[in-house]
Protein backbone atom coordinates (compact mmCIF):
# COMPACT_ATOMS: atom_id res chain seq x y z
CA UNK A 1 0.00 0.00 0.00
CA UNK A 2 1.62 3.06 -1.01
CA UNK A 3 0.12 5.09 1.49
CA UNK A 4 -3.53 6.43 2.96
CA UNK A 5 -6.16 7.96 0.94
CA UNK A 6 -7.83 9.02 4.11
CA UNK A 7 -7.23 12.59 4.09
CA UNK A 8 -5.66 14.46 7.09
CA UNK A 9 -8.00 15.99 9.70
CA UNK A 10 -8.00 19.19 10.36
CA UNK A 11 -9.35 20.56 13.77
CA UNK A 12 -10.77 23.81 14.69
CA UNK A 13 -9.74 25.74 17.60
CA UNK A 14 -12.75 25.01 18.77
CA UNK A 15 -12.13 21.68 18.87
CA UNK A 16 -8.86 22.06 20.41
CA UNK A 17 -10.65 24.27 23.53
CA UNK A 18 -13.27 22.04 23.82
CA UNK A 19 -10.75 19.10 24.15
CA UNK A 20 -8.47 20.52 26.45
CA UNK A 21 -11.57 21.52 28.92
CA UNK A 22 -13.05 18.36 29.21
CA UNK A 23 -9.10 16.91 30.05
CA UNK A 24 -9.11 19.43 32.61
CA UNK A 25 -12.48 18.52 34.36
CA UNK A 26 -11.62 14.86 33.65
CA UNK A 27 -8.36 15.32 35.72
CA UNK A 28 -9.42 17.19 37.89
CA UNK A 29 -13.29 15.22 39.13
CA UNK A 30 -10.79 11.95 39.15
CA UNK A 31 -8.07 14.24 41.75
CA UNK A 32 -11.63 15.38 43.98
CA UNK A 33 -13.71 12.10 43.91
CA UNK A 34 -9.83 10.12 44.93
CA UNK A 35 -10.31 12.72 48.16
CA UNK A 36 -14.10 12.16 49.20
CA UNK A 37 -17.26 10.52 47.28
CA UNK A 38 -18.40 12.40 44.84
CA UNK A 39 -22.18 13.24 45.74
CA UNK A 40 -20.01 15.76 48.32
CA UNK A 41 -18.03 17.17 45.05
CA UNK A 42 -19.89 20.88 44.20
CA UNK A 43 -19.61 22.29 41.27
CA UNK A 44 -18.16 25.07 42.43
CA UNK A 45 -15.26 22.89 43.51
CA UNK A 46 -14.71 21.32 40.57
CA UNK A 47 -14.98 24.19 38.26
CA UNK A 48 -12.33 26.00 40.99
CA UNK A 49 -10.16 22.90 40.63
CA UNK A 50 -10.24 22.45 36.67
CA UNK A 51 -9.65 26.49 36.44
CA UNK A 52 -12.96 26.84 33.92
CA UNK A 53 -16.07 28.62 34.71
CA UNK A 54 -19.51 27.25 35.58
CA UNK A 55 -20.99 28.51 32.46
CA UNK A 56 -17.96 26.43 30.66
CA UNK A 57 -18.21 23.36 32.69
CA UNK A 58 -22.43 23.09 32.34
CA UNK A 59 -21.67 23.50 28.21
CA UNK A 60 -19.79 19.68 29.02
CA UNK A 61 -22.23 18.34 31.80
CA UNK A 62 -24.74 18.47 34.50
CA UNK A 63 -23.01 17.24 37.44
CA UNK A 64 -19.43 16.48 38.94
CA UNK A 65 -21.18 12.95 38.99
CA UNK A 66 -22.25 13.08 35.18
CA UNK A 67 -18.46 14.01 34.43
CA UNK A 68 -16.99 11.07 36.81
CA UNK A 69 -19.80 8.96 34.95
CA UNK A 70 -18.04 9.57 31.55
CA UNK A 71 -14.77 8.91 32.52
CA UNK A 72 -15.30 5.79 33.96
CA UNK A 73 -17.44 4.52 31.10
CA UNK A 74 -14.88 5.36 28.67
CA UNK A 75 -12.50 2.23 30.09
CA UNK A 76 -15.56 0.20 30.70
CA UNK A 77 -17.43 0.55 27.61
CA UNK A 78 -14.32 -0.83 25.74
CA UNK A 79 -13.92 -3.59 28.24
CA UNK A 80 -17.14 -4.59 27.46
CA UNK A 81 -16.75 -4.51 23.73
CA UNK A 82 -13.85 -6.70 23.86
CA UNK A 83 -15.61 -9.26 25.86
CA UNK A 84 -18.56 -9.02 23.69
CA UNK A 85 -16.20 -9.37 20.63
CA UNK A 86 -14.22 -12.32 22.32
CA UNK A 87 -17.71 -14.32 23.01
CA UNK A 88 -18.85 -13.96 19.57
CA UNK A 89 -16.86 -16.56 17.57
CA UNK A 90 -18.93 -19.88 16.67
CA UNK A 91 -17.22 -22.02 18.92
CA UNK A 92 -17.66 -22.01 22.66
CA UNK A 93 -15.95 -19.50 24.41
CA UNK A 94 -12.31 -20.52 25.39
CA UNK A 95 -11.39 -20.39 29.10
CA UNK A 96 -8.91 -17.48 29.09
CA UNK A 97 -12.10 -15.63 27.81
CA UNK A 98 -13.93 -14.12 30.74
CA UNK A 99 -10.32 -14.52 32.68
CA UNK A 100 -9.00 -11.65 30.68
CA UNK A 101 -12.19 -9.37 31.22
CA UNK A 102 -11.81 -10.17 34.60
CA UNK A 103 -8.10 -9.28 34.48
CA UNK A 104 -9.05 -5.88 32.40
CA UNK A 105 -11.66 -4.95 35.11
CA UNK A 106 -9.56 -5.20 37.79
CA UNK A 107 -6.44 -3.36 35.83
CA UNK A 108 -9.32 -0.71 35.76
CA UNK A 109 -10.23 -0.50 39.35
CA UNK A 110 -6.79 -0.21 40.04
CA UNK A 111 -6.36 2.51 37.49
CA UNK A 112 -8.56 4.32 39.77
CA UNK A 113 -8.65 2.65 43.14
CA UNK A 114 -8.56 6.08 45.09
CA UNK A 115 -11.49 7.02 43.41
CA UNK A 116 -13.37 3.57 44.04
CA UNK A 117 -12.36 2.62 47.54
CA UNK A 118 -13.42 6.35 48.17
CA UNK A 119 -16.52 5.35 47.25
CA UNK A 120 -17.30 1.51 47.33
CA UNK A 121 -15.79 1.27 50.34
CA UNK A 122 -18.47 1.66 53.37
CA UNK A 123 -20.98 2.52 50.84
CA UNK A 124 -20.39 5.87 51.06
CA UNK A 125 -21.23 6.78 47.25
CA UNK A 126 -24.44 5.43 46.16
CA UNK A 127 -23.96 7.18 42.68
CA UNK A 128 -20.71 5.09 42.28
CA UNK A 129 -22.25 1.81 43.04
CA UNK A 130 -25.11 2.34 40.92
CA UNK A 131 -22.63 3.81 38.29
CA UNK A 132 -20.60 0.61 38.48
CA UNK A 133 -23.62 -1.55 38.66
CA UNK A 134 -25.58 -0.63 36.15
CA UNK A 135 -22.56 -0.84 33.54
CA UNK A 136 -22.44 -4.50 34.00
CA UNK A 137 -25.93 -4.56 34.16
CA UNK A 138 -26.14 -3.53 30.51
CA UNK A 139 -22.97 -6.22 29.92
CA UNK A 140 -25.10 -8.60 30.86
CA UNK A 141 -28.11 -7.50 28.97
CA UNK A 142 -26.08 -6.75 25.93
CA UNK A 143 -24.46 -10.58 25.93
CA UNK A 144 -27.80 -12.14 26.37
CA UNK A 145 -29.67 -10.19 23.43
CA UNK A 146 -27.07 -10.81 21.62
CA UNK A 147 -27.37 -14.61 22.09
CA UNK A 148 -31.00 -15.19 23.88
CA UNK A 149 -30.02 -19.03 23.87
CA UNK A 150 -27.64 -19.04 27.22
CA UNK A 151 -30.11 -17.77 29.09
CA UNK A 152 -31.12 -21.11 31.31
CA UNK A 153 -34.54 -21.97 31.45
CA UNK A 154 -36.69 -20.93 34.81
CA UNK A 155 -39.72 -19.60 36.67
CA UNK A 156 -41.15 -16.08 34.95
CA UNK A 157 -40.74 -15.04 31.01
CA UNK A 158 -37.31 -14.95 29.58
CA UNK A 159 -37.56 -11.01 29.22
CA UNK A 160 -37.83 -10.78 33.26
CA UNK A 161 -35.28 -13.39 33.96
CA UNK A 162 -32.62 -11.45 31.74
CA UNK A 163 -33.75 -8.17 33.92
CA UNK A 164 -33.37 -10.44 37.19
CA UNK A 165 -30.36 -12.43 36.39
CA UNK A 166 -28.17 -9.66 35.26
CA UNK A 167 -28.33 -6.94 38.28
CA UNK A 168 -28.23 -10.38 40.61
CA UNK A 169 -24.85 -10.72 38.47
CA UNK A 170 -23.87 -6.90 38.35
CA UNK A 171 -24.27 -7.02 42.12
CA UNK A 172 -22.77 -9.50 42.81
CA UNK A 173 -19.81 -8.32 41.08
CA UNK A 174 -19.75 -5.15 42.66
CA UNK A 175 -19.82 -6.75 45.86
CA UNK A 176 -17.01 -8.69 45.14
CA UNK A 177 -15.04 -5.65 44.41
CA UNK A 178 -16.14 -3.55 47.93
CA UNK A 179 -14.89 -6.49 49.78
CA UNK A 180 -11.55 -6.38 48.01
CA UNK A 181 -10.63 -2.59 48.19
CA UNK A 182 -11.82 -3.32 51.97
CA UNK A 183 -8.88 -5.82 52.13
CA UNK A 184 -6.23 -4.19 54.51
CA UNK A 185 -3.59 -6.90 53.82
CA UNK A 186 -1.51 -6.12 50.74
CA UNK A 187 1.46 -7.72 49.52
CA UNK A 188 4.69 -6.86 50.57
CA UNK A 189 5.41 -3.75 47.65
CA UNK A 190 2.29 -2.78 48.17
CA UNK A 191 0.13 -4.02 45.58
CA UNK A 192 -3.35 -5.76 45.72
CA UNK A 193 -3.55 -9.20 45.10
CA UNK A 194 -5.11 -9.09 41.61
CA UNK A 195 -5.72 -12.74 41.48
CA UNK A 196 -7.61 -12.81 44.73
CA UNK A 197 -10.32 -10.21 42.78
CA UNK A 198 -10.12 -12.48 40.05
CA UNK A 199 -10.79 -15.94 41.58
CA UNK A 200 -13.43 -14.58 43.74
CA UNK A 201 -15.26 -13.15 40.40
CA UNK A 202 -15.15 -16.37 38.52
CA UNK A 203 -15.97 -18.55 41.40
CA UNK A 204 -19.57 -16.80 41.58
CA UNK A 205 -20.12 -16.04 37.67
CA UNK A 206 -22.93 -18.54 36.62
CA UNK A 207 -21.92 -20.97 34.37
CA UNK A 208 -24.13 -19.45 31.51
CA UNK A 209 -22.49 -16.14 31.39
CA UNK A 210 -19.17 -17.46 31.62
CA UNK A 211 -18.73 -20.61 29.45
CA UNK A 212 -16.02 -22.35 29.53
CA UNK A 213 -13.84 -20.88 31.95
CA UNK A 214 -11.55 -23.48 34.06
């Protein structure tokens, strides 16, 4: 291939502003929500901390919580895509499937961990639970539509046992995770013990929406 035909892109300065602000109140909800759960962020404080102004930082989003929301999903949306791609071939999943989105999800909460045992820990951010929760939720939901036939048989119609079954999954998932970043012990440089998260996962996952895994 000789080389592209896409042609270069060109952004306005526009662009470039618009970029730059939402780094800044990406950085800087991640630096507050690390320090206390977000529900007690105000906008005032993050607009202080970011160095924009509220008119600026409503132009992006509604709430310190709506801009922690994003963030967040940006990692976990493409966790989930991968997964989603990974499950998709004809054959049954292979083991090391649903042990690497395991792996990536706990790379993630590390990525953050401030910012979740801020807030998983004790409960003390309902909006970071149910942010957390609903994502894999909609995993869930988006694995089964995908392929209605794992879905095992049992009492009610399919459509409310998908509902049921995945926040019993996303929950228990999230649970998982608050008794981890609760974990005092760590090893001795420091670190979590990744593979602790990880067996503890895959040792609840149903067998349905994890095939294959050893």
């Amino acid at each position: 291939m000789a080389g592209s035909t896409q042609e270069p892109q060109h952004h306005s300065p526009t662009d470039v502003r618009v970029r730059r602000t939402w780094a800044r109140l990406s950085e800087a909800v991640l630096r507050l929500a690390a320090e206390r759960p977000v529900e007690e962020v105000a906008v005032s404080d993050l607009v202080r901390a970011a160095g924009v102004n509220r008119s600026t930082f409503y132009k992006h989003a509604s709430s310190p919580a709506d801009v922690l929301a994003r963030v967040l999903y940006a990692e976990l949306d493409e966790i989930r895509a991968t997964w989603i791609a990974e499950t998709a071939a004809p054959a049954p999943p292979e083991p090391g499937t649903w042990h690497g989105a395991t792996a990536a999800l706990a790379e993630h909460v590390l990525r953050y961990e401030a910012v979740y045992t801020v807030g998983l820990v004790g409960q003390r951010s309902p909006v970071l639970h149910r942010l957390l929760a609903e994502h894999l939720r909609t995993s869930v939901r988006v694995y089964v539509a995908r392929d209605p036939g794992v879905l095992p048989e049992g009492a009610g119609p399919a459509e409310w046992r998908a509902d049921a079954w995945s926040r019993f999954v996303a929950q228990g998932q999230v649970g998982v995770m608050e008794a981890w970043l609760s974990l005092r012990g760590r090893s001795p440089r420091g670190e979590r013990d990744v593979a602790l998260f990880m067996g503890a996962v895959e040792a609840v996952l149903p067998s349905w929406i994890a095939p294959g895994r050893g």
